[in-house]
N, C-alpha and C. Protein backbone atom coordinates (compact mmCIF):
# COMPACT_ATOMS: atom_id res chain seq x y z
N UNK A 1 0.82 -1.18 0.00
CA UNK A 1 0.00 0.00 0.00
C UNK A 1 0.87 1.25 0.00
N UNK A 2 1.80 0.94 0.54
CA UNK A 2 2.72 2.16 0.49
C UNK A 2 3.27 2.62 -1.03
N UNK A 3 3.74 1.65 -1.55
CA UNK A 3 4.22 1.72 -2.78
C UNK A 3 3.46 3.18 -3.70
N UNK A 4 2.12 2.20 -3.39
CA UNK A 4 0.88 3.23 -4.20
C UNK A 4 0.39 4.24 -3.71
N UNK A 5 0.83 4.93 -2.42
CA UNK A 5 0.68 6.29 -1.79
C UNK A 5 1.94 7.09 -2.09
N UNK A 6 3.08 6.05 -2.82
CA UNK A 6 4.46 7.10 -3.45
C UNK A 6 4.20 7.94 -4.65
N UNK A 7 3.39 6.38 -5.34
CA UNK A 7 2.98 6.62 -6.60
C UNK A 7 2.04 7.41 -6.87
N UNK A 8 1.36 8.02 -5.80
CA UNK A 8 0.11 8.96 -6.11
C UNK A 8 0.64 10.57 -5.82
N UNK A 9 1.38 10.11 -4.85
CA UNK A 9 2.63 11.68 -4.21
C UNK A 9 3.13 12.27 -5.74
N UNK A 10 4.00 10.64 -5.86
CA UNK A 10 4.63 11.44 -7.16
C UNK A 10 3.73 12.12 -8.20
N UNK A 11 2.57 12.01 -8.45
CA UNK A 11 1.96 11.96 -9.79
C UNK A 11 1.82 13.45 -9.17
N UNK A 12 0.98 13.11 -8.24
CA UNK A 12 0.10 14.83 -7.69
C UNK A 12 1.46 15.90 -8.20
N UNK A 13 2.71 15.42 -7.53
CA UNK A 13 4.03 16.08 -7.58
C UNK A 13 3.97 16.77 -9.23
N UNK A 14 3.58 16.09 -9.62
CA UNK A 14 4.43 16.06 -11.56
C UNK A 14 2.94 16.92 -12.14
N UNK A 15 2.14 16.57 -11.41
CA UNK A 15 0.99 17.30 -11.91
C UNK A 15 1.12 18.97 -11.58
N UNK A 16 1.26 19.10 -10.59
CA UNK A 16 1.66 20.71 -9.72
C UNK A 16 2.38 21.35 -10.74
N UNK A 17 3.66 20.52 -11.32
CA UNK A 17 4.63 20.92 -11.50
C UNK A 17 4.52 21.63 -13.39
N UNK A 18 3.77 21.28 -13.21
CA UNK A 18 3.76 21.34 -15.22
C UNK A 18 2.21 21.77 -15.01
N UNK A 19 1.47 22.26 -14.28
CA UNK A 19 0.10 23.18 -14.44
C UNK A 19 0.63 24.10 -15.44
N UNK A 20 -0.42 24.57 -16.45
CA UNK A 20 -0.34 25.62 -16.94
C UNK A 20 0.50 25.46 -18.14
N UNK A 21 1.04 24.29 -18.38
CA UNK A 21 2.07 24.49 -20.03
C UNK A 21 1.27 23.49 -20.86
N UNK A 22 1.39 24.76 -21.70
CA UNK A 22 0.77 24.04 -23.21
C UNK A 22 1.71 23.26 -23.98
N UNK A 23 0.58 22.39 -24.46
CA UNK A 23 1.57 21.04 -25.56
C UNK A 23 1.91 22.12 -26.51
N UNK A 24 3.11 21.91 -27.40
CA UNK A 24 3.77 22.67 -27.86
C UNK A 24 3.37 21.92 -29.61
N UNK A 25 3.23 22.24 -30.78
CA UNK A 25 2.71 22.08 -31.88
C UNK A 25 4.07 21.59 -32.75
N UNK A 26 4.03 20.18 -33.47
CA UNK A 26 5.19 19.90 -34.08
C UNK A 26 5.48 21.15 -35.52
N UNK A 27 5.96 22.07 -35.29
CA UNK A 27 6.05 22.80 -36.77
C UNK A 27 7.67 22.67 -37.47
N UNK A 28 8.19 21.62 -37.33
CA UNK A 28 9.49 21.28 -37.84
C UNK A 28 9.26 20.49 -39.35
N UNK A 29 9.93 21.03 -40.01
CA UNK A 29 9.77 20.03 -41.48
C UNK A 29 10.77 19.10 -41.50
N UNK A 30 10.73 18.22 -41.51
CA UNK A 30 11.69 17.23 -41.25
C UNK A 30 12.06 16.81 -43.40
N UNK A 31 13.55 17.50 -43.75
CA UNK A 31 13.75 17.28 -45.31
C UNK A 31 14.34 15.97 -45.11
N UNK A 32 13.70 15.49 -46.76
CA UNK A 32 13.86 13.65 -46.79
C UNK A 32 15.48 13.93 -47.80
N UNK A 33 16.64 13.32 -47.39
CA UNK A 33 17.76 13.11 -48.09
C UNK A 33 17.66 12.78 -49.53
N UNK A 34 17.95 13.89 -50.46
CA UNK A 34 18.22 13.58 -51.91
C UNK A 34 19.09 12.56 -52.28
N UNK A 35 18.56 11.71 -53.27
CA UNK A 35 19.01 10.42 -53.20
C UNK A 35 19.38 10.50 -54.91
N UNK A 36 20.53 10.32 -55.71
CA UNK A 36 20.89 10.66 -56.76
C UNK A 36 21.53 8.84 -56.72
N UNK A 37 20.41 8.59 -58.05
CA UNK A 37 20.45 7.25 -58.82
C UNK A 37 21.87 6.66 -59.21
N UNK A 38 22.23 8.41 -60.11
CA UNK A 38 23.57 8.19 -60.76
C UNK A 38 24.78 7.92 -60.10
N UNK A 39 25.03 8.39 -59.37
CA UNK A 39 26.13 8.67 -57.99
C UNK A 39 25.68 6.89 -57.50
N UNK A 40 24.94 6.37 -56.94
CA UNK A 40 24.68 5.31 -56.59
C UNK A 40 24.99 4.06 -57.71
N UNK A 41 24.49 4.26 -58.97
CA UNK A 41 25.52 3.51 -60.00
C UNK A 41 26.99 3.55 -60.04
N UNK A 42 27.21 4.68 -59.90
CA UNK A 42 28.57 4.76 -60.36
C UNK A 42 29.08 4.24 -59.44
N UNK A 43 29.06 4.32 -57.91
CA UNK A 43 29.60 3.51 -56.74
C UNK A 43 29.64 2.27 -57.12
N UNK A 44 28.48 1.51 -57.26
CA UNK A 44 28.42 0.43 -57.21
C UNK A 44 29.32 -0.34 -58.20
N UNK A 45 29.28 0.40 -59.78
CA UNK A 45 29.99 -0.08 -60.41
C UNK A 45 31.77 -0.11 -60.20
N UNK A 46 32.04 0.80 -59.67
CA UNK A 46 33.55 1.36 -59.44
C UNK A 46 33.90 0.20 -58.55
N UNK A 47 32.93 0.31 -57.17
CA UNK A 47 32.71 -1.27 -56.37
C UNK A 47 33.31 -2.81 -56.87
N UNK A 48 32.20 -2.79 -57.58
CA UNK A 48 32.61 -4.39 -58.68
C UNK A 48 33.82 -4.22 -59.11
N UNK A 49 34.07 -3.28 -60.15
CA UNK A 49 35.32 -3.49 -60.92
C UNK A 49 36.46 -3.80 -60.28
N UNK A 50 35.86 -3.19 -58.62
CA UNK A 50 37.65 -3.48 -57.60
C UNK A 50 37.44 -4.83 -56.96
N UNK A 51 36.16 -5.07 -56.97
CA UNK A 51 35.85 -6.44 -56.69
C UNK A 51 36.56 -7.57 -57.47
N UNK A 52 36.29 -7.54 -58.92
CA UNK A 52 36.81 -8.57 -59.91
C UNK A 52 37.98 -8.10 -59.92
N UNK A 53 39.19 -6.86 -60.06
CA UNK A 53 40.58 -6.84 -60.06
C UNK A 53 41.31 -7.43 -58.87
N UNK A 54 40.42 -7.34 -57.80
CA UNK A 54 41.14 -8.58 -56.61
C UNK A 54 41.65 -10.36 -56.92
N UNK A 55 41.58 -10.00 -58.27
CA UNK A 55 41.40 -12.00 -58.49
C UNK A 55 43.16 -11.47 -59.43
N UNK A 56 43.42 -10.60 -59.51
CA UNK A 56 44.67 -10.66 -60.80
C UNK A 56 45.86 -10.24 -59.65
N UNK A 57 46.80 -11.63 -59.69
CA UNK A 57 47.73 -11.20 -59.05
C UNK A 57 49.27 -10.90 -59.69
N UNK A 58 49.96 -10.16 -59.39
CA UNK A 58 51.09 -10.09 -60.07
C UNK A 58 52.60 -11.07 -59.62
N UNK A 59 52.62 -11.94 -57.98
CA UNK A 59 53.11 -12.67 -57.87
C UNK A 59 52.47 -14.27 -58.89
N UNK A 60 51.44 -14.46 -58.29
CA UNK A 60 50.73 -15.69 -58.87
C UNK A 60 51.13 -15.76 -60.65
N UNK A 61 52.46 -16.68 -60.99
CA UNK A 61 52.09 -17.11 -62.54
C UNK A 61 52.06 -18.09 -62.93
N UNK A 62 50.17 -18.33 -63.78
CA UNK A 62 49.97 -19.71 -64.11
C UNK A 62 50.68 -19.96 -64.96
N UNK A 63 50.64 -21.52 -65.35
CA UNK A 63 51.67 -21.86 -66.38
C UNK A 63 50.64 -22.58 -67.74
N UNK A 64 51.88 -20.89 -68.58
CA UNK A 64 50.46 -21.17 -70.11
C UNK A 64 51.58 -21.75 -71.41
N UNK A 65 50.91 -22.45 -71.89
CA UNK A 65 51.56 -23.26 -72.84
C UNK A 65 52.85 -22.07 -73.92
N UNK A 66 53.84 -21.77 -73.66
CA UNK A 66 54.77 -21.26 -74.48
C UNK A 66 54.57 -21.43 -75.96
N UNK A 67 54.52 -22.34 -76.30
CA UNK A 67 54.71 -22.45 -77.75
C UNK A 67 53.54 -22.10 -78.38
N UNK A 68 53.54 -21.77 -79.81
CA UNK A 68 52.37 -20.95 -80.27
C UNK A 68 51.70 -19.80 -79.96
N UNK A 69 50.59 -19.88 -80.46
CA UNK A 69 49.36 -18.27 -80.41
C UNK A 69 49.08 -18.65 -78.78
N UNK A 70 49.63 -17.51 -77.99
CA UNK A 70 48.95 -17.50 -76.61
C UNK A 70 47.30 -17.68 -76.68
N UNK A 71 47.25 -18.86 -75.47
CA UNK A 71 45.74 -19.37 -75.39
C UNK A 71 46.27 -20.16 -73.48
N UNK A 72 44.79 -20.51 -73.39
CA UNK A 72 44.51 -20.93 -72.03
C UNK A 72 42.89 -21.63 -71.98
N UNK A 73 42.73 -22.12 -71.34
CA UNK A 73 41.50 -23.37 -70.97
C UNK A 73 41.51 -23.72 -69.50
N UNK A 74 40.08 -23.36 -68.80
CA UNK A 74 40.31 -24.35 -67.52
C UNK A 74 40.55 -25.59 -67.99
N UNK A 75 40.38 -26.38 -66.70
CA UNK A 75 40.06 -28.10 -67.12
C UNK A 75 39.07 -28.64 -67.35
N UNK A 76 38.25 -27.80 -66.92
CA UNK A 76 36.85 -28.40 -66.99
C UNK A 76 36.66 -27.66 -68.67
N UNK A 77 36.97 -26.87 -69.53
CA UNK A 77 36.60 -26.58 -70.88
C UNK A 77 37.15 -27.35 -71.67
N UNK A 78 36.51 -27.74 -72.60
CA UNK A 78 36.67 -28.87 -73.94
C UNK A 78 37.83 -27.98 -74.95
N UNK A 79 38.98 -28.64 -75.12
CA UNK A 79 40.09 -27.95 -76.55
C UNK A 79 38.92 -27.16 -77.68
N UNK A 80 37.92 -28.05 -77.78
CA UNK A 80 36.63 -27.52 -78.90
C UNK A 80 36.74 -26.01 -78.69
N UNK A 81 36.06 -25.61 -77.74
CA UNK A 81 35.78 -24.35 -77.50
C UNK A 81 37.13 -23.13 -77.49
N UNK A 82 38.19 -23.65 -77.12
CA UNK A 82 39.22 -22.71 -77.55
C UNK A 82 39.72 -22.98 -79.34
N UNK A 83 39.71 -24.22 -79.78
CA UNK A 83 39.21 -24.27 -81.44
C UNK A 83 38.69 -23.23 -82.16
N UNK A 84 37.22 -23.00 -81.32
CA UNK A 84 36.38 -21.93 -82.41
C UNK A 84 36.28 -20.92 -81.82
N UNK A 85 37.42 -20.31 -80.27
CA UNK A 85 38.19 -19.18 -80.42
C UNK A 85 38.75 -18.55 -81.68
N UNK A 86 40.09 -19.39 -81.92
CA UNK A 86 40.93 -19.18 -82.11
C UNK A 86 40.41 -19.13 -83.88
N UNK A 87 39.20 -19.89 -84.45
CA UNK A 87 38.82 -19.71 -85.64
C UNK A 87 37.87 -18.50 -86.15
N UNK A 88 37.77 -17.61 -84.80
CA UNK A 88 36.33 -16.50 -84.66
C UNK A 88 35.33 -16.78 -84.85
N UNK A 89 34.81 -17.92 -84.33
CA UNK A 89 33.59 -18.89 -84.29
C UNK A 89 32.70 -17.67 -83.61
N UNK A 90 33.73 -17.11 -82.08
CA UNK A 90 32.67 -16.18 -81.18
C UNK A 90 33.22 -15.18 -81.71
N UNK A 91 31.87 -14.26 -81.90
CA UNK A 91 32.17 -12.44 -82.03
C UNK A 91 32.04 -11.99 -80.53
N UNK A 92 32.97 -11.09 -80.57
CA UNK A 92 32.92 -10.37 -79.06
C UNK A 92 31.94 -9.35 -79.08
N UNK A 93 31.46 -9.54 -78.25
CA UNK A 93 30.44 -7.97 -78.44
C UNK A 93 30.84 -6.96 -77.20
N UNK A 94 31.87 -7.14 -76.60
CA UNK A 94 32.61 -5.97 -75.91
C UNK A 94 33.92 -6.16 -75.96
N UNK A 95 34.69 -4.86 -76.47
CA UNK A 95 36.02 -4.66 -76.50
C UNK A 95 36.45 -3.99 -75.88
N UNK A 96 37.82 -4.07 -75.42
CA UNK A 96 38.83 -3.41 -74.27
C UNK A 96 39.80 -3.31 -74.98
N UNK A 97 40.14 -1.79 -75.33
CA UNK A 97 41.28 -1.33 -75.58
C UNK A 97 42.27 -0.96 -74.49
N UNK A 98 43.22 -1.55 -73.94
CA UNK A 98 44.39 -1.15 -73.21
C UNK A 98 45.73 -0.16 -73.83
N UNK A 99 45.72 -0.08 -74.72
CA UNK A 99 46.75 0.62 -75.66
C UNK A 99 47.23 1.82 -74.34
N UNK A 100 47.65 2.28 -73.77
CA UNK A 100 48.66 3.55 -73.21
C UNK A 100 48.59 3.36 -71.81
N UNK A 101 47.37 2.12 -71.66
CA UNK A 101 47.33 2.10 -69.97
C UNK A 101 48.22 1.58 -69.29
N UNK A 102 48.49 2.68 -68.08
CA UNK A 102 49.85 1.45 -67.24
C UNK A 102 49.36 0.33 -66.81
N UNK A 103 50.19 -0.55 -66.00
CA UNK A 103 49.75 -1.79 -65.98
C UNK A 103 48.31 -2.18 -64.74
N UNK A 104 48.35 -0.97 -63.81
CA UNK A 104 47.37 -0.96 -62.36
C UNK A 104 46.17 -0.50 -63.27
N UNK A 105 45.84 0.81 -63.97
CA UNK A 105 44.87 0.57 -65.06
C UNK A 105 44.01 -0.16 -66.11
N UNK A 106 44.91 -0.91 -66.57
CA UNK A 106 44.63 -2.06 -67.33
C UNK A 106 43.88 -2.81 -66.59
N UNK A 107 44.58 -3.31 -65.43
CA UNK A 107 44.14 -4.22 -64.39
C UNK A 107 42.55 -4.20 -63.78
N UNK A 108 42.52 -3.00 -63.52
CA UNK A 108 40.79 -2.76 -63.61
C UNK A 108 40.19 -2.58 -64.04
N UNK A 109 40.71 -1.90 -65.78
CA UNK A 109 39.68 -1.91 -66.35
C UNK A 109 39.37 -3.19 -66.79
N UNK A 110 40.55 -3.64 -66.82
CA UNK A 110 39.98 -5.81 -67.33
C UNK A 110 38.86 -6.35 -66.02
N UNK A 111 39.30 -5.89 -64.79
CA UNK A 111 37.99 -6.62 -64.02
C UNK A 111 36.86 -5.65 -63.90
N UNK A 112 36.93 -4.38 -64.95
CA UNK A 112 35.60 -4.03 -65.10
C UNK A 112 34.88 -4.36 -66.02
N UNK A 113 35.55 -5.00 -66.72
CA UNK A 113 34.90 -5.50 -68.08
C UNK A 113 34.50 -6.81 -67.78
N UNK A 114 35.27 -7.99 -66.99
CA UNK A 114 34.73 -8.97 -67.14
C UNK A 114 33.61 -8.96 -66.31
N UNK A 115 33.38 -7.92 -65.20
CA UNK A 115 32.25 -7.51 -63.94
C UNK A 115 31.08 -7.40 -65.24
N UNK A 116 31.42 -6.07 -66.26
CA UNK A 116 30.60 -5.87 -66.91
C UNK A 116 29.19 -7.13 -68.06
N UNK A 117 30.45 -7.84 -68.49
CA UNK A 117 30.54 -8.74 -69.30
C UNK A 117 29.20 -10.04 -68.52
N UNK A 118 29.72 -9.91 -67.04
CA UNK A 118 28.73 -11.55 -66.50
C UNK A 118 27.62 -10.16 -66.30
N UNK A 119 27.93 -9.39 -66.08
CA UNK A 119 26.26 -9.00 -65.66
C UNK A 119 25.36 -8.50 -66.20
N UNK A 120 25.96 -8.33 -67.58
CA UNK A 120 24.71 -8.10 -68.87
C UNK A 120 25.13 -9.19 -70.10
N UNK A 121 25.26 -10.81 -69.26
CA UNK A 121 25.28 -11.96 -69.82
C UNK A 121 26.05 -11.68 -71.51
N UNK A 122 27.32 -11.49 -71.38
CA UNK A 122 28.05 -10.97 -72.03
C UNK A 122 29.00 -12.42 -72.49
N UNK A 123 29.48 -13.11 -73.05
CA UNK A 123 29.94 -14.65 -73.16
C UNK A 123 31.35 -14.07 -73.80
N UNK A 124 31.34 -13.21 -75.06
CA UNK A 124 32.71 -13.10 -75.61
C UNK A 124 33.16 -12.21 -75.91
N UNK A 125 34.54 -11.57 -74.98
CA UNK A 125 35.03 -10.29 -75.22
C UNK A 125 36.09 -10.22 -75.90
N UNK A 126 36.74 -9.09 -75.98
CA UNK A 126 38.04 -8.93 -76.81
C UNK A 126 38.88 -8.46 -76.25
N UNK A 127 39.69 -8.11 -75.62
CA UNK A 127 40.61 -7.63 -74.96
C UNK A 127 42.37 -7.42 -75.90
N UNK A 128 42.29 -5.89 -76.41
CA UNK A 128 43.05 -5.40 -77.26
C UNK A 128 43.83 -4.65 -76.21
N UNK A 129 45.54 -5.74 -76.09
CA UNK A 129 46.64 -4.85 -75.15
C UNK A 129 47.61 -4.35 -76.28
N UNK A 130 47.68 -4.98 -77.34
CA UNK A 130 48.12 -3.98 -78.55
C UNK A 130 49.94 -5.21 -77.71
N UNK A 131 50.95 -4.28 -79.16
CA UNK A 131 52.44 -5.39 -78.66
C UNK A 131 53.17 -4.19 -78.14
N UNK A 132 53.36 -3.06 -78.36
CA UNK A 132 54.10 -2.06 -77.72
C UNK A 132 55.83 -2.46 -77.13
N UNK A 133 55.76 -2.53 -75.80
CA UNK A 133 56.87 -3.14 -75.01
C UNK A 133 57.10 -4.41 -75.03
N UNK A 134 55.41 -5.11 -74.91
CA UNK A 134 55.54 -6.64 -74.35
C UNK A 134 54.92 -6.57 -73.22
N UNK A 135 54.61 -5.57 -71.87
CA UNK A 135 54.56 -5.58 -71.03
C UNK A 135 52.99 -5.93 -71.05
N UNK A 136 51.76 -5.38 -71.21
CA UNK A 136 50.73 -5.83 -71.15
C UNK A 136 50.63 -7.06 -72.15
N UNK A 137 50.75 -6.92 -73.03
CA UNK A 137 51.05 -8.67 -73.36
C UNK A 137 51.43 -9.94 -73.25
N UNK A 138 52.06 -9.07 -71.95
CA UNK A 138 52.58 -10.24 -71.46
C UNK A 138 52.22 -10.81 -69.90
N UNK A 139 51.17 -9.70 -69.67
CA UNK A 139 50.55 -9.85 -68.14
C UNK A 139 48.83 -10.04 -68.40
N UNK A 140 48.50 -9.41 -69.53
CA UNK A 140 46.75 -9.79 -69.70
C UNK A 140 46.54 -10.68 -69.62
N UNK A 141 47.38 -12.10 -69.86
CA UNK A 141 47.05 -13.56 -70.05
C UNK A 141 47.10 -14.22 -68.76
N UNK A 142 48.12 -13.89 -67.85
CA UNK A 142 48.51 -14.14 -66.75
C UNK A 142 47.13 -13.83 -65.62
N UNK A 143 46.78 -12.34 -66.27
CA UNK A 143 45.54 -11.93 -65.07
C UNK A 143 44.54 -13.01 -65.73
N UNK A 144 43.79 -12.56 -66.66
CA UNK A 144 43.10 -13.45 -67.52
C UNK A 144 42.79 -14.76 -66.46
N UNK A 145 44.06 -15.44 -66.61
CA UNK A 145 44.19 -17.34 -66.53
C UNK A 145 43.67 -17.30 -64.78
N UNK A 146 43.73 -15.59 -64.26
CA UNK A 146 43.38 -15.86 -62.77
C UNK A 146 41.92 -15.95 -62.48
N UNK A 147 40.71 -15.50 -63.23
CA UNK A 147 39.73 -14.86 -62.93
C UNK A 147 39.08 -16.41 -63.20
N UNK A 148 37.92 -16.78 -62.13
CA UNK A 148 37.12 -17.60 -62.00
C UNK A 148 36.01 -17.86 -63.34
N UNK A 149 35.61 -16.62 -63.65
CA UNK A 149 34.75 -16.61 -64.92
C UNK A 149 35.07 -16.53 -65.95
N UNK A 150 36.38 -16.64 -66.14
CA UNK A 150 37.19 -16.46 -67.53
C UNK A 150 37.45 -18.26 -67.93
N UNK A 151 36.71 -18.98 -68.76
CA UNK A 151 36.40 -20.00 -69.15
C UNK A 151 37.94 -20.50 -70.04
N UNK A 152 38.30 -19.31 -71.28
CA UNK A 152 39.28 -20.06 -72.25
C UNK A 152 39.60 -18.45 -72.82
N UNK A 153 41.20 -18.82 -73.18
CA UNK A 153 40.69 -17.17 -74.16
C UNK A 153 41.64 -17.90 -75.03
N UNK A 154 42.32 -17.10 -76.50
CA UNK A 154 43.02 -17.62 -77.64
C UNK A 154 43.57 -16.01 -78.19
N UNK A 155 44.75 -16.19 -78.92
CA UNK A 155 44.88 -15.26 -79.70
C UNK A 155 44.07 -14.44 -80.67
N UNK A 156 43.61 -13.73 -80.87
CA UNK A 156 42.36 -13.52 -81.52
C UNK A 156 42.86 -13.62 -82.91
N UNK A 157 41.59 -13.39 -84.21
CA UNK A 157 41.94 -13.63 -85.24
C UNK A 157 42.38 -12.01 -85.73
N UNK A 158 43.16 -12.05 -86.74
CA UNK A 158 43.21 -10.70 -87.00
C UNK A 158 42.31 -9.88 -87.69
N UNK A 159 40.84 -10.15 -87.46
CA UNK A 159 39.88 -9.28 -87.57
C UNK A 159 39.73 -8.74 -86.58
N UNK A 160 40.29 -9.21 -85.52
CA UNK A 160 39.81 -8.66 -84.46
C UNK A 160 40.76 -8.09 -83.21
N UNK A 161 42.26 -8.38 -83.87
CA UNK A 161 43.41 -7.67 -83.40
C UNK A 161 44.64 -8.67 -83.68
N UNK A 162 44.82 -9.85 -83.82
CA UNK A 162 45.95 -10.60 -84.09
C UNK A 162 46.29 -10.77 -82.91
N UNK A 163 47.65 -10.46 -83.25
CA UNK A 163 48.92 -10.79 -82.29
C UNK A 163 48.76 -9.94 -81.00
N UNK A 164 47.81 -9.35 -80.94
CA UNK A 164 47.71 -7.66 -80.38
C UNK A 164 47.14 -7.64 -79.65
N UNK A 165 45.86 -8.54 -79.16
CA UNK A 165 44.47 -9.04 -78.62
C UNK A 165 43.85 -10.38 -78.41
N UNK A 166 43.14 -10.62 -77.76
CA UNK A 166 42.76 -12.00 -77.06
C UNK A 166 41.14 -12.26 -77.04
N UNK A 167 41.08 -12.94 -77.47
CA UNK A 167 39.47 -13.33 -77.60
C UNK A 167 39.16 -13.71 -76.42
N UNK A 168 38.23 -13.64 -75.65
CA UNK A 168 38.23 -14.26 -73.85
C UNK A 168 36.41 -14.87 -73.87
N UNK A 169 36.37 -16.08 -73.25
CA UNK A 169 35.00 -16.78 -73.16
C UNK A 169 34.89 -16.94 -71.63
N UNK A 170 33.77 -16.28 -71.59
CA UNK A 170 33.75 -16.12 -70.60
C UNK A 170 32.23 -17.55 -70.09
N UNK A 171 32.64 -17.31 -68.41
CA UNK A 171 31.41 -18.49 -68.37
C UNK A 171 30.32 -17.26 -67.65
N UNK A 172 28.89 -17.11 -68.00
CA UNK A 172 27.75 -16.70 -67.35
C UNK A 172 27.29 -17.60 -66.06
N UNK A 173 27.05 -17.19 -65.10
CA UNK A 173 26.11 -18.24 -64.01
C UNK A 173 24.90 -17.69 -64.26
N UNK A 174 23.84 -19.13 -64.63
CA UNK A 174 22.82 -18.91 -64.41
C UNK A 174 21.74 -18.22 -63.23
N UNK A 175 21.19 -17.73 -63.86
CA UNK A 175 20.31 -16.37 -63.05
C UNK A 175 18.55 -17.12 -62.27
């Protein structure tokens, strides 16, 4: 019983105490954060591309057959399919010109392309490092042979750059 003769003290207390004040009227506009689509693409994409350049290492080198037109195959891909690489069986329908890029450039823009490539179900690209030094020619294949979704690539035909460029097949995961 006591408890509830505190509890009535207090109230009477709190009541005394606040006689006479008016509730006060919310007149605050509370602004909703502008939200810009574009800016939010572009993150996301810049995102990915550093996402997929995490797979290209510059210690890591696989070992690609020396002799002949540079080419590569997982194990799990059939010789067939690097065949009708290497015959321009596949047209690429996205190309990557590397021509002047240093080599950390290159590097992302190749894992923005292959980012690009699986996510608007993209199967065969081109990837033009041009012969210059040797130096990207001699590391595109290397990153290339690292990336999980990169199925087979081949020298391309010289419609489509020769000695200069790489046809790349890529694998899609089903959606």
């Amino acid at each position: 019983m006591r408890d509830q003769d505190n509890h009535d003290d207090d109230f009477a207390l709190f009541k005394d105490a606040v006689k006479g004040v008016k509730k006060l009227q919310q007149d605050t506009i509370v602004q909703q954060p502008t939200k810009n689509p574009k800016q939010k693409e572009i993150k996301r994409t810049s995102r990915e591309a550093s996402d997929s350049e995490f797979y290209f290492s510059d210690e890591f080198v696989p070992l690609l057959s020396e002799d002949g037109p540079t080419r590569y195959s997982r194990d799990d891909v059939s010789t067939y399919e690097v065949k009708r690489l290497r015959r321009g069986v596949y047209v690429p329908d996205v190309f990557l010109d590397m021509h002047g890029m240093t080599q950390q450039e290159a590097k992302r823009e190749l894992g923005a392309m292959i980012s690009y490539c699986v996510k608007n179900d993209v199967h065969c690209a081109c990837v033009q490092h041009g012969i210059g030094k040797h130096i990207l020619k001699q590391k595109a294949p290397l990153w290339l042979a690292q990336h999980p979704d990169v199925m087979a690539f081949h020298q391309a035909p010289l419609e489509f750059g020769g000695d200069g460029a790489l046809l790349v097949l890529l694998s899609i995961p089903e959606k």
